[in-house]
C-alpha atoms as a PDB file:
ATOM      1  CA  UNK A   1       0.000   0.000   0.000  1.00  0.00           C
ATOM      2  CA  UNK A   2       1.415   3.484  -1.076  1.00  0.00           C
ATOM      3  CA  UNK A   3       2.115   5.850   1.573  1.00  0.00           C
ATOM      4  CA  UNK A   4       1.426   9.377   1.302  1.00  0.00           C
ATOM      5  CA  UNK A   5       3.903  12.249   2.986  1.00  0.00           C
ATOM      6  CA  UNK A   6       3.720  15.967   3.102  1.00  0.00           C
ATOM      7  CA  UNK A   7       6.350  17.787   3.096  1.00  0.00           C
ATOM      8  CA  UNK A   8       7.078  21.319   4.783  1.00  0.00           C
ATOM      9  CA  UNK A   9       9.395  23.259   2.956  1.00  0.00           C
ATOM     10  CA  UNK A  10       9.471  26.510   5.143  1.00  0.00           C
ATOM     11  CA  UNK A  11      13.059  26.904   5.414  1.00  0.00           C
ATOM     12  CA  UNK A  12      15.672  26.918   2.394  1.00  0.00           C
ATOM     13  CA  UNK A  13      17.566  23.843   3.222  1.00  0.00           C
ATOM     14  CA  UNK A  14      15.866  21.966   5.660  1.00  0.00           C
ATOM     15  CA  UNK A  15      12.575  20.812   5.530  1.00  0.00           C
ATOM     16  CA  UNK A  16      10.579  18.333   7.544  1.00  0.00           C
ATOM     17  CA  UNK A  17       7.897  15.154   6.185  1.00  0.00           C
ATOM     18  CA  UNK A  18       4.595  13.990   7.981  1.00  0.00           C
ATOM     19  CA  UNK A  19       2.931  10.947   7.219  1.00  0.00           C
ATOM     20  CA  UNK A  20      -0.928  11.372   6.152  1.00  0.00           C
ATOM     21  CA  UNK A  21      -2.752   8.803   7.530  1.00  0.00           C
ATOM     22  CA  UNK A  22      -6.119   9.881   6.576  1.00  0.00           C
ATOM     23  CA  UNK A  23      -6.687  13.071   5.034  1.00  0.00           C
ATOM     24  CA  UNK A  24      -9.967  14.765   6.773  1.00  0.00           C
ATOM     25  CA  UNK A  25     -10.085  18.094   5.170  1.00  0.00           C
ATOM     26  CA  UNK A  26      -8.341  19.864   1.689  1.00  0.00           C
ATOM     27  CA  UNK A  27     -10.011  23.534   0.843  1.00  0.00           C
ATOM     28  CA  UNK A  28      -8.485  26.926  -0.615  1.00  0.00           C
ATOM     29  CA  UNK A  29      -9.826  29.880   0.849  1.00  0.00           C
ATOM     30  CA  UNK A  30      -9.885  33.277  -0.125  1.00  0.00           C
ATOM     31  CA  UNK A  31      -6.762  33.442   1.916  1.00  0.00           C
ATOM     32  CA  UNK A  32      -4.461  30.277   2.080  1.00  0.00           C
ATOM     33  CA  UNK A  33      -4.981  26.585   1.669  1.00  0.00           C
ATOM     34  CA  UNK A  34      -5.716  24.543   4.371  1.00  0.00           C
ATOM     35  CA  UNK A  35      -5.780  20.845   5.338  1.00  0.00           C
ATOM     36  CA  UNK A  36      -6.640  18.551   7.881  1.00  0.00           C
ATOM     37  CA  UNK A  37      -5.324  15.219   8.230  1.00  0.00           C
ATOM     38  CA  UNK A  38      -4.712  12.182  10.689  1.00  0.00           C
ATOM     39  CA  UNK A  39      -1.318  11.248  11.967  1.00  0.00           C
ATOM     40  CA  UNK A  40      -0.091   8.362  13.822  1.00  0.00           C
ATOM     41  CA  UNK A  41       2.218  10.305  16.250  1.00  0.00           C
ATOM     42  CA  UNK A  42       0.631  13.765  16.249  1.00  0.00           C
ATOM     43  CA  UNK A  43      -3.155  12.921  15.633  1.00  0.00           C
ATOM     44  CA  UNK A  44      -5.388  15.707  14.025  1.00  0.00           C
ATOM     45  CA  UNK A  45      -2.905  18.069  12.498  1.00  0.00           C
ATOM     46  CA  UNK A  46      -3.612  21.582  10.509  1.00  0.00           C
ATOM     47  CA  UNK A  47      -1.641  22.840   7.835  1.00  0.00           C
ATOM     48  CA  UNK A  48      -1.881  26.252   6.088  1.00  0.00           C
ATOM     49  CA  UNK A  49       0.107  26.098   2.492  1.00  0.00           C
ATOM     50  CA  UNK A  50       1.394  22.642   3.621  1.00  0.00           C
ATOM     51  CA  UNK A  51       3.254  23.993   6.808  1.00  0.00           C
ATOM     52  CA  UNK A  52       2.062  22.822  10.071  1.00  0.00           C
ATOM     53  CA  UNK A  53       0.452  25.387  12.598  1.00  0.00           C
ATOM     54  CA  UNK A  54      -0.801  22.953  15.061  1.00  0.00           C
ATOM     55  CA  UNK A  55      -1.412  19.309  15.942  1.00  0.00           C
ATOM     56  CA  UNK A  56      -3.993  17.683  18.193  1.00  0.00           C
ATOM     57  CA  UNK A  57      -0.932  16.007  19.621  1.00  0.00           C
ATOM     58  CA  UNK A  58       1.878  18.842  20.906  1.00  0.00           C
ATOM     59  CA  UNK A  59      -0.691  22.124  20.500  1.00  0.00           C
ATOM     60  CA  UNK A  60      -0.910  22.087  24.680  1.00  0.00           C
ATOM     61  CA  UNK A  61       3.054  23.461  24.489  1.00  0.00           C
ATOM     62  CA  UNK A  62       2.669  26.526  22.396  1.00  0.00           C
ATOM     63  CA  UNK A  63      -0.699  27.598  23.237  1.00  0.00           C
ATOM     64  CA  UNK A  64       0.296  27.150  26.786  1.00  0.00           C
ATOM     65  CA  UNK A  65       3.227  28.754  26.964  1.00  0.00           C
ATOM     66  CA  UNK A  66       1.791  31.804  24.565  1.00  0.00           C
ATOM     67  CA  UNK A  67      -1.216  32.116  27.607  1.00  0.00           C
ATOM     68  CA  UNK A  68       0.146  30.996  30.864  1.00  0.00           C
ATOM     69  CA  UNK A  69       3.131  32.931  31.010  1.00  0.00           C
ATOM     70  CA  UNK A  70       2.082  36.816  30.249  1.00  0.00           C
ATOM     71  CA  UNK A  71      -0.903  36.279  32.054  1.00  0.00           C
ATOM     72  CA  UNK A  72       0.347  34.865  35.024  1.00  0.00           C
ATOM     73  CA  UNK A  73       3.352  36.991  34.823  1.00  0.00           C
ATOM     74  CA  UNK A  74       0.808  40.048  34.852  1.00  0.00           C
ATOM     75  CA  UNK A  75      -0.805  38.999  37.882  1.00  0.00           C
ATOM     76  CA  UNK A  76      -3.905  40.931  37.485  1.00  0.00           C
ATOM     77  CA  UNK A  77      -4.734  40.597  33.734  1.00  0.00           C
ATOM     78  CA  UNK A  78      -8.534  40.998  33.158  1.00  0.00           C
ATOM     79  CA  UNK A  79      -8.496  42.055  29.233  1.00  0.00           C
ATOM     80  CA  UNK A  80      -6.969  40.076  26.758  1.00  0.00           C
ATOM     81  CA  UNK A  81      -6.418  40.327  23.180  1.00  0.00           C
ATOM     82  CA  UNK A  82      -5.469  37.515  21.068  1.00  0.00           C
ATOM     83  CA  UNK A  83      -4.194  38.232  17.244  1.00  0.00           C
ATOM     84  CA  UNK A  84      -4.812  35.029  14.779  1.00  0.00           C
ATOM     85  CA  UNK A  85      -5.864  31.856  16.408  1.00  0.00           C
ATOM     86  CA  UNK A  86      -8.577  30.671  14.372  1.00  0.00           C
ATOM     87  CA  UNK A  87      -8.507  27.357  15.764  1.00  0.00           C
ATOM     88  CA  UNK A  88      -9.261  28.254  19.247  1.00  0.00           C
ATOM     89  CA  UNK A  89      -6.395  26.913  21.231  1.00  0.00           C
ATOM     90  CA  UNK A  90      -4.997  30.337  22.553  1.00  0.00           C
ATOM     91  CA  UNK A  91      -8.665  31.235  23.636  1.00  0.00           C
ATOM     92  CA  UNK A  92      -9.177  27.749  25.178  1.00  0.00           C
ATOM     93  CA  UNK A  93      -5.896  28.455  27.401  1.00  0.00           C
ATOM     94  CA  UNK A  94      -6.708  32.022  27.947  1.00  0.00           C
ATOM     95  CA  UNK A  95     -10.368  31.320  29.500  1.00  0.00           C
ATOM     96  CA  UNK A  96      -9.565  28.925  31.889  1.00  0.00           C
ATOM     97  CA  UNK A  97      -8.619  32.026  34.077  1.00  0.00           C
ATOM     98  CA  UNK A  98     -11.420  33.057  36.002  1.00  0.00           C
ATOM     99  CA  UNK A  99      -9.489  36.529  36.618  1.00  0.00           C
ATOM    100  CA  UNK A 100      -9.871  36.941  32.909  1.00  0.00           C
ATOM    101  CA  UNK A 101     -13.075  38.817  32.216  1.00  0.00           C
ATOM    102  CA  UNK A 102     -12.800  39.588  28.310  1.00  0.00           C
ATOM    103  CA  UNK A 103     -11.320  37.865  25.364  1.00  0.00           C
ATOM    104  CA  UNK A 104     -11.005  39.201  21.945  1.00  0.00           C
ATOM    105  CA  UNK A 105     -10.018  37.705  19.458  1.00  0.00           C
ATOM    106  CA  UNK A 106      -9.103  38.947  16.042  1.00  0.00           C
ATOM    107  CA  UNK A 107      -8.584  36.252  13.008  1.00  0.00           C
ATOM    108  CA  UNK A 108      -8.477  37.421   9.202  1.00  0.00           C
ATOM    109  CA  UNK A 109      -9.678  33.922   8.098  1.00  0.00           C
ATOM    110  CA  UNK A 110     -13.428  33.100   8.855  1.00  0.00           C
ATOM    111  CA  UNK A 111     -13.394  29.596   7.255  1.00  0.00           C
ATOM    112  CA  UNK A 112      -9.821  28.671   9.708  1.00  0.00           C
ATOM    113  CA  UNK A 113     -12.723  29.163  12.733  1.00  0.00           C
ATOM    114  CA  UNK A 114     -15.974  26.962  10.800  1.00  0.00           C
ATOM    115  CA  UNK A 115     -13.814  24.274   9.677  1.00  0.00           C
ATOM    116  CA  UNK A 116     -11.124  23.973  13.297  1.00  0.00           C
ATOM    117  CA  UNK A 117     -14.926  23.672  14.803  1.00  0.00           C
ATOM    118  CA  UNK A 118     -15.583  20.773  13.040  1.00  0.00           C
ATOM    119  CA  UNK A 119     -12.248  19.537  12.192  1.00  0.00           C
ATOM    120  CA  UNK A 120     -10.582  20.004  15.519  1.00  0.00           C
ATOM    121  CA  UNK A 121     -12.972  20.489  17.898  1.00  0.00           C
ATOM    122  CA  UNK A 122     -10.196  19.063  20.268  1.00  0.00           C
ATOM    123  CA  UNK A 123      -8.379  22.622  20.423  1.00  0.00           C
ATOM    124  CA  UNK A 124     -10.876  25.470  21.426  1.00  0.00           C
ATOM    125  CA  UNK A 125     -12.627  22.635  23.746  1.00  0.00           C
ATOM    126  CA  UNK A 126     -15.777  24.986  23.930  1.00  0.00           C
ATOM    127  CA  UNK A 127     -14.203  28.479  24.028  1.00  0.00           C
ATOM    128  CA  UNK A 128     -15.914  29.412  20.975  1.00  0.00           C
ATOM    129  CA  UNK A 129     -19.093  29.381  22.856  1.00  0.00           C
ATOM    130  CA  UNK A 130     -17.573  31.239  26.065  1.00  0.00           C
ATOM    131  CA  UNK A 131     -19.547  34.701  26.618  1.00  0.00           C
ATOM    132  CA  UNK A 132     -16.123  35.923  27.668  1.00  0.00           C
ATOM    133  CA  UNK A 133     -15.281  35.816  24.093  1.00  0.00           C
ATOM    134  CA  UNK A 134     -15.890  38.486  21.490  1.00  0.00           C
ATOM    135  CA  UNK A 135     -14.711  36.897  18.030  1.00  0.00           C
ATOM    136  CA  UNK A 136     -13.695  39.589  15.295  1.00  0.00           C
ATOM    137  CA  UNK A 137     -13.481  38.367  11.344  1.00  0.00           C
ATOM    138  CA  UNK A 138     -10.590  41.611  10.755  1.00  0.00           C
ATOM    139  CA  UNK A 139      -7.198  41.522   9.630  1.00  0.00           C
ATOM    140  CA  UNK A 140      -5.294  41.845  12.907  1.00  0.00           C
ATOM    141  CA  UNK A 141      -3.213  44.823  11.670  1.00  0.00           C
ATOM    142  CA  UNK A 142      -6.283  46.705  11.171  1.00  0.00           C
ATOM    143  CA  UNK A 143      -8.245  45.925  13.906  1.00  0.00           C
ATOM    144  CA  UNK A 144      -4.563  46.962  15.830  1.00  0.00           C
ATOM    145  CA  UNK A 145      -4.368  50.469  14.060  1.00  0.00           C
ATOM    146  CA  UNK A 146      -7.927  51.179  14.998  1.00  0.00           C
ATOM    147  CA  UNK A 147      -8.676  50.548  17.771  1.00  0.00           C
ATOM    148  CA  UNK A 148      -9.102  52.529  20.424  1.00  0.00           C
ATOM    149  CA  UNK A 149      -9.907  49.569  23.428  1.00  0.00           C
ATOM    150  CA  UNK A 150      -6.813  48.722  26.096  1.00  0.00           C
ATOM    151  CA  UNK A 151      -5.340  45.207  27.074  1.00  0.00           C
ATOM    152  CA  UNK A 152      -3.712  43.674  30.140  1.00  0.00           C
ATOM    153  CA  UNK A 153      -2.452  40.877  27.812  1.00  0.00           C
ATOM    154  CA  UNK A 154      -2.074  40.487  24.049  1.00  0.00           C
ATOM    155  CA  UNK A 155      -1.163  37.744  22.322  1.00  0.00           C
ATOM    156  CA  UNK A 156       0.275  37.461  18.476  1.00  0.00           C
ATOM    157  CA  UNK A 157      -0.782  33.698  17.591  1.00  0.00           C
ATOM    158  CA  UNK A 158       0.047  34.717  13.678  1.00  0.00           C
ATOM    159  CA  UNK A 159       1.465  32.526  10.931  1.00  0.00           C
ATOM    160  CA  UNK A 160       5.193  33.014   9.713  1.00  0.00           C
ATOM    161  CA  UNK A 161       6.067  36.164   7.917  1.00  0.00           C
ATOM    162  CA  UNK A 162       4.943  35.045   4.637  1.00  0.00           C
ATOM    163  CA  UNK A 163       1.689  36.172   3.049  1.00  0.00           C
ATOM    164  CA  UNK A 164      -1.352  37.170   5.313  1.00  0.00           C
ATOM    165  CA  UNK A 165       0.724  36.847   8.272  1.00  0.00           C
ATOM    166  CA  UNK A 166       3.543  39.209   7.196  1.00  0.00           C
ATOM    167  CA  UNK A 167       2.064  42.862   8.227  1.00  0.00           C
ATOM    168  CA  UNK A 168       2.526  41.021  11.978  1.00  0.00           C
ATOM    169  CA  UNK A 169       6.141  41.453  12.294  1.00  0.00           C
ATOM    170  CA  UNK A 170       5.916  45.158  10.999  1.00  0.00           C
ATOM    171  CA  UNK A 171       7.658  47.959  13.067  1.00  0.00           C
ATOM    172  CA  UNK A 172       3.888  49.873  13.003  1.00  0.00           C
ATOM    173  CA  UNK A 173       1.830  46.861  13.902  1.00  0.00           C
ATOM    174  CA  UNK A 174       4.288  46.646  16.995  1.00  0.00           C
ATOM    175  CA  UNK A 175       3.526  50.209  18.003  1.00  0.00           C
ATOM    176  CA  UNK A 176      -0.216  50.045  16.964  1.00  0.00           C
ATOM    177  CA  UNK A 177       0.249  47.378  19.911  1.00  0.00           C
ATOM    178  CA  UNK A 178       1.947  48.611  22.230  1.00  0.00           C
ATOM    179  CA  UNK A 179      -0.432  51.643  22.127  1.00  0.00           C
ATOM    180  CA  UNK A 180      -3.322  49.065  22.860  1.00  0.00           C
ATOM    181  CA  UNK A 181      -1.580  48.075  25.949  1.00  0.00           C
ATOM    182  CA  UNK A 182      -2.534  48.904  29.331  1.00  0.00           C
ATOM    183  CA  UNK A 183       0.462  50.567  31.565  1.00  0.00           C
ATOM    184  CA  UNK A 184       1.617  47.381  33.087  1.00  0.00           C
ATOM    185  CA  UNK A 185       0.681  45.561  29.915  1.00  0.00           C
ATOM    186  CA  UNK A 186       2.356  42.905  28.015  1.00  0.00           C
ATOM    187  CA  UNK A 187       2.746  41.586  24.602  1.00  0.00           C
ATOM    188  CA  UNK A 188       3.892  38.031  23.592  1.00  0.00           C
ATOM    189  CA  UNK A 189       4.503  37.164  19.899  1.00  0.00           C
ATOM    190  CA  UNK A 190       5.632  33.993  17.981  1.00  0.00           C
ATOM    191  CA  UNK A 191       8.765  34.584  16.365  1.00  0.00           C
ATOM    192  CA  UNK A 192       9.656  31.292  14.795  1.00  0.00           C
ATOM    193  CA  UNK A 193      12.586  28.794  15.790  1.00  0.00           C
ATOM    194  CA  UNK A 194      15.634  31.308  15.928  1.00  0.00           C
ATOM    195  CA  UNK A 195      18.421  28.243  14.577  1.00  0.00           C
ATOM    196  CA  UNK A 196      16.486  28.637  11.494  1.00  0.00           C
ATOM    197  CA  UNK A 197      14.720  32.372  11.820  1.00  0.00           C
ATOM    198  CA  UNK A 198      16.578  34.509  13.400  1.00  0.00           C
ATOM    199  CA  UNK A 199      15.966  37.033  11.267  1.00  0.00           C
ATOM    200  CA  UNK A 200      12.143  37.650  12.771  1.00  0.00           C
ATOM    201  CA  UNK A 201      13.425  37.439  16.347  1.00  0.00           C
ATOM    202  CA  UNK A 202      15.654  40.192  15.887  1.00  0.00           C
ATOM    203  CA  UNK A 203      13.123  42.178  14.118  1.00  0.00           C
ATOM    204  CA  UNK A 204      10.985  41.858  16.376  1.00  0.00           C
ATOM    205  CA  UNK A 205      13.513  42.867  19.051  1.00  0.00           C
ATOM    206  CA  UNK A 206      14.678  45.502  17.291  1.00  0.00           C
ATOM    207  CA  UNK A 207      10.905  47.024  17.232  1.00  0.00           C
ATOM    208  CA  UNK A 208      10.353  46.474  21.188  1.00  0.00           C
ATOM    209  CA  UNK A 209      13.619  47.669  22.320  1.00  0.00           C
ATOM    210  CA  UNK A 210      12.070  51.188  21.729  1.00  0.00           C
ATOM    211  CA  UNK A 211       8.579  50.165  22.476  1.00  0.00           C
ATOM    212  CA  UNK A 212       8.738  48.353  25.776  1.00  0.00           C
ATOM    213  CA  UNK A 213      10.278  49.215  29.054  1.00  0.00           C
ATOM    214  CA  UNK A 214      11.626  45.358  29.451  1.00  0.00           C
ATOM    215  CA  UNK A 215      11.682  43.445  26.246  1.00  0.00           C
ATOM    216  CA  UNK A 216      12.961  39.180  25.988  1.00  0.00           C
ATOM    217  CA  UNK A 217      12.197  36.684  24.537  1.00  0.00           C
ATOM    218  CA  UNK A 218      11.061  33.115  25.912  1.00  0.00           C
ATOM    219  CA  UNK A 219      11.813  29.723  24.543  1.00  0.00           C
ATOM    220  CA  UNK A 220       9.799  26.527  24.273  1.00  0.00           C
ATOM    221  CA  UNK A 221      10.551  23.105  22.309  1.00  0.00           C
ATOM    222  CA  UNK A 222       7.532  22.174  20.439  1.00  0.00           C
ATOM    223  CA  UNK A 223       8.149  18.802  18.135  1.00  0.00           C
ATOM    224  CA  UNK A 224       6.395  19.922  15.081  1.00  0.00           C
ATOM    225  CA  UNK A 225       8.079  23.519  14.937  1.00  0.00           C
ATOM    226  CA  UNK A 226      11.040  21.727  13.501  1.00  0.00           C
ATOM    227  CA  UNK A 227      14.633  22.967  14.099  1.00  0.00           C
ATOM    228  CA  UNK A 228      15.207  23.518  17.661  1.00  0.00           C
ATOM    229  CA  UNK A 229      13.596  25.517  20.419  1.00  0.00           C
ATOM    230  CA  UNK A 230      10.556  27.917  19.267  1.00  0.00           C
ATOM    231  CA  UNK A 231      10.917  31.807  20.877  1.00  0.00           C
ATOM    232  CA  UNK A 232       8.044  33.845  22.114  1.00  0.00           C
ATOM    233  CA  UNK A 233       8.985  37.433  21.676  1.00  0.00           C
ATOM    234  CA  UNK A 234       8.099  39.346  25.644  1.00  0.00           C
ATOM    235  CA  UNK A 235       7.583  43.177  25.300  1.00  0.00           C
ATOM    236  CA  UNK A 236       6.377  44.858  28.484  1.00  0.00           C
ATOM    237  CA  UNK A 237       5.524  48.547  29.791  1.00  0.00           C
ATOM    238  CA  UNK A 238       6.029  46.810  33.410  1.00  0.00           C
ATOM    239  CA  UNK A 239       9.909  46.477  34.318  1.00  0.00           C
ATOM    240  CA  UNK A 240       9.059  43.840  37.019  1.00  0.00           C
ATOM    241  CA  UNK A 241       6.761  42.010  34.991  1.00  0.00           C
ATOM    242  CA  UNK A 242       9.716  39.321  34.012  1.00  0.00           C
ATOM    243  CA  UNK A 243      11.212  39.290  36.642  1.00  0.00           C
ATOM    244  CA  UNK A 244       8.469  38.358  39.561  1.00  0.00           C
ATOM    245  CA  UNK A 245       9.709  35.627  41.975  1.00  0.00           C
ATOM    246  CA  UNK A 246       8.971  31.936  41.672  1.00  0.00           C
ATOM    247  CA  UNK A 247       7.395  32.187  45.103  1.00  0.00           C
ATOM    248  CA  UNK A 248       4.571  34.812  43.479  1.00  0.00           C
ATOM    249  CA  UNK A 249       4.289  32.741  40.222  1.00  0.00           C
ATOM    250  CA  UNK A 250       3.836  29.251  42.478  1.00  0.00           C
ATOM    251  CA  UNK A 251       1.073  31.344  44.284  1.00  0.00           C
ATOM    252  CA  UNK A 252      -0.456  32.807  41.305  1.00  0.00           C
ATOM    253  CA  UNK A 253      -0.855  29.604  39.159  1.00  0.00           C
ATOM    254  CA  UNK A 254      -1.806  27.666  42.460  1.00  0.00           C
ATOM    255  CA  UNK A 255      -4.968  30.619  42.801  1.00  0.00           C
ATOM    256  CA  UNK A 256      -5.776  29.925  39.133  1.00  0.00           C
ATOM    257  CA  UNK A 257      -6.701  26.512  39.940  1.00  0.00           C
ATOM    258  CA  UNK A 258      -5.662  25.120  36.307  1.00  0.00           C
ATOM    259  CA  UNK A 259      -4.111  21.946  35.272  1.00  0.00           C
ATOM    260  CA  UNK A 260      -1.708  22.346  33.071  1.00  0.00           C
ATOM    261  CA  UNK A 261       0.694  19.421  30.859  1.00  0.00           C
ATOM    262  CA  UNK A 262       3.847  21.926  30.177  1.00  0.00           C
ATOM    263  CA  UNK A 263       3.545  24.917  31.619  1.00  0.00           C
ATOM    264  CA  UNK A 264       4.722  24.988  35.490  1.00  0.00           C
ATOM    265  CA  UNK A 265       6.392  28.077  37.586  1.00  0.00           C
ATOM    266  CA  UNK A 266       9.422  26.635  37.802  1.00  0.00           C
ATOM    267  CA  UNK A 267       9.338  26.306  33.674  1.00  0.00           C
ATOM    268  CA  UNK A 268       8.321  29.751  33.037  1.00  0.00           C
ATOM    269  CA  UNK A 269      11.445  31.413  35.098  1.00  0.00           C
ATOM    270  CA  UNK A 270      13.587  28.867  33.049  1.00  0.00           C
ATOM    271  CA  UNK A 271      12.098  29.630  29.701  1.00  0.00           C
ATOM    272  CA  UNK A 272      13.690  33.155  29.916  1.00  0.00           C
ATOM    273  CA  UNK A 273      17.677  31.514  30.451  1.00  0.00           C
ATOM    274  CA  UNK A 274      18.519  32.467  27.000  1.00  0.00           C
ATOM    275  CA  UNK A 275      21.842  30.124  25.215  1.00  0.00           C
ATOM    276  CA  UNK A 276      23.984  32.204  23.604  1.00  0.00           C
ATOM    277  CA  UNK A 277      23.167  32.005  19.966  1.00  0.00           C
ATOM    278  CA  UNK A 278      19.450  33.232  20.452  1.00  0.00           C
ATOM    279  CA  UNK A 279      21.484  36.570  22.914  1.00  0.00           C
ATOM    280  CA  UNK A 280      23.647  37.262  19.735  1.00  0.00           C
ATOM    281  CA  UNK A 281      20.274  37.348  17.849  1.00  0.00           C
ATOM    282  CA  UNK A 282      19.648  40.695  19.447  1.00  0.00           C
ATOM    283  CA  UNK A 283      19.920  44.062  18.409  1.00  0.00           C
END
């Protein structure tokens, strides 16, 4: 029996192969072409131009980590804004804070949200239907430049800098952003595996080094990001924000009441101990 692969070819030289088992769902949209399909190791996983975005089997990590870790980190976030995200997952983490009164979340793509609440009803786990939730079809960069509403917490879930999701590593989205924020707010962005992008980290660094009071990054090893540890870009108007004590973060998370399978206190100090190729990736 023939087998049949896809192949990601996001990077130049290196590119990675999953194994379709079953494929569930193959549709262009106005916007980008996107498929569904069973895997053995990774169950349900979602593609966008044939590179993955998320998989029923490692999406806790990222969406986690992209959640947990600003809000908790905040200690007091009630308002928060999520860019992208059509499939729910960043919402699902988001809600399961009581302390969090209002969600909004922007995505450009109407038919990622119908078809990840059919497809992979696994990720949001309900947060579609949360009345905490205010669910805008906008492109985030305009919805950014317009609006006139503050945040305790926003979160850039976008695609790599390649067609729709390019105006989200832009100098002016960044200080549309940090605009939105609150004055102990903070913004967390994906920024790609820096081995094999470092090119958006540092842009993005570049733009939050005169944003942000503190600005970091974060790292996190997600298997189907391919090519080493994935970095969350951190900017914040807060100094502290980064830097609060294991002792308030142990308290904080145990408050939330929330189980979670990656992200713990003790892994949220240590996702900010930076190796020294990612450093040399800053400005």
């Amino acid at each position: 029996m023939s087998e049949t692969w896809i192949t990601e070819r996001l990077h130049d030289h290196y590119a990675q192969s999953l194994r379709v088992d079953e494929m569930l769902y193959d549709s262009k949209t106005e916007h980008q072409r996107l498929k569904v399909f069973q895997n053995g190791t990774f169950g349900r996983i979602l593609t966008l131009d044939d590179v993955v975005q998320t998989t029923e089997g490692d999406n806790f990590i990222y969406h986690e980590m992209l959640t947990h870790v600003p809000i908790l980190a905040h200690g007091a976030a009630k308002r928060v804004l999520i860019i992208g995200g059509g499939d729910g997952g960043m919402a699902r983490e988001a809600l399961r804070h009581a302390s969090v009164e209002h969600v909004t979340m922007v995505e450009i793509d109407a038919g990622v949200v119908d078809f990840s609440k059919e497809y992979l009803p696994m990720l949001s786990q309900g947060a579609f239907d949360d009345p905490r939730l205010n669910l805008v079809i906008n492109d985030g960069a305009a919805f950014m430049r317009e609006t006139d509403q503050k945040f305790d917490v926003i979160v850039v879930d976008s695609t790599d800098p390649i067609g729709p999701g390019e105006v989200l590593f832009t100098n002016t989205f960044y200080g549309h952003a940090a605009r939105a924020l609150t004055d102990d707010g903070i913004i967390v962005t994906q920024n790609g595996v820096p081995f094999m992008q470092g090119d958006e980290l540092t842009g993005t660094m570049r733009a939050f080094k005169t944003l942000f009071a503190d600005h970091s990054c974060y790292l996190a090893t997600i298997p189907t990001y391919a090519g080493g540890p994935m970095a969350f870009g951190w900017g914040s108007h807060s100094k502290s924000a980064r830097t609060v004590s294991l002792a308030d973060l142990e308290k904080r998370f145990a408050a939330a009441g929330i189980e979670t399978d990656y992200y713990t206190p003790e892994v949220h100090k240590a996702a900010f101990a930076l190796p020294g190729y990612v450093k040399k990736l800053f400005p």
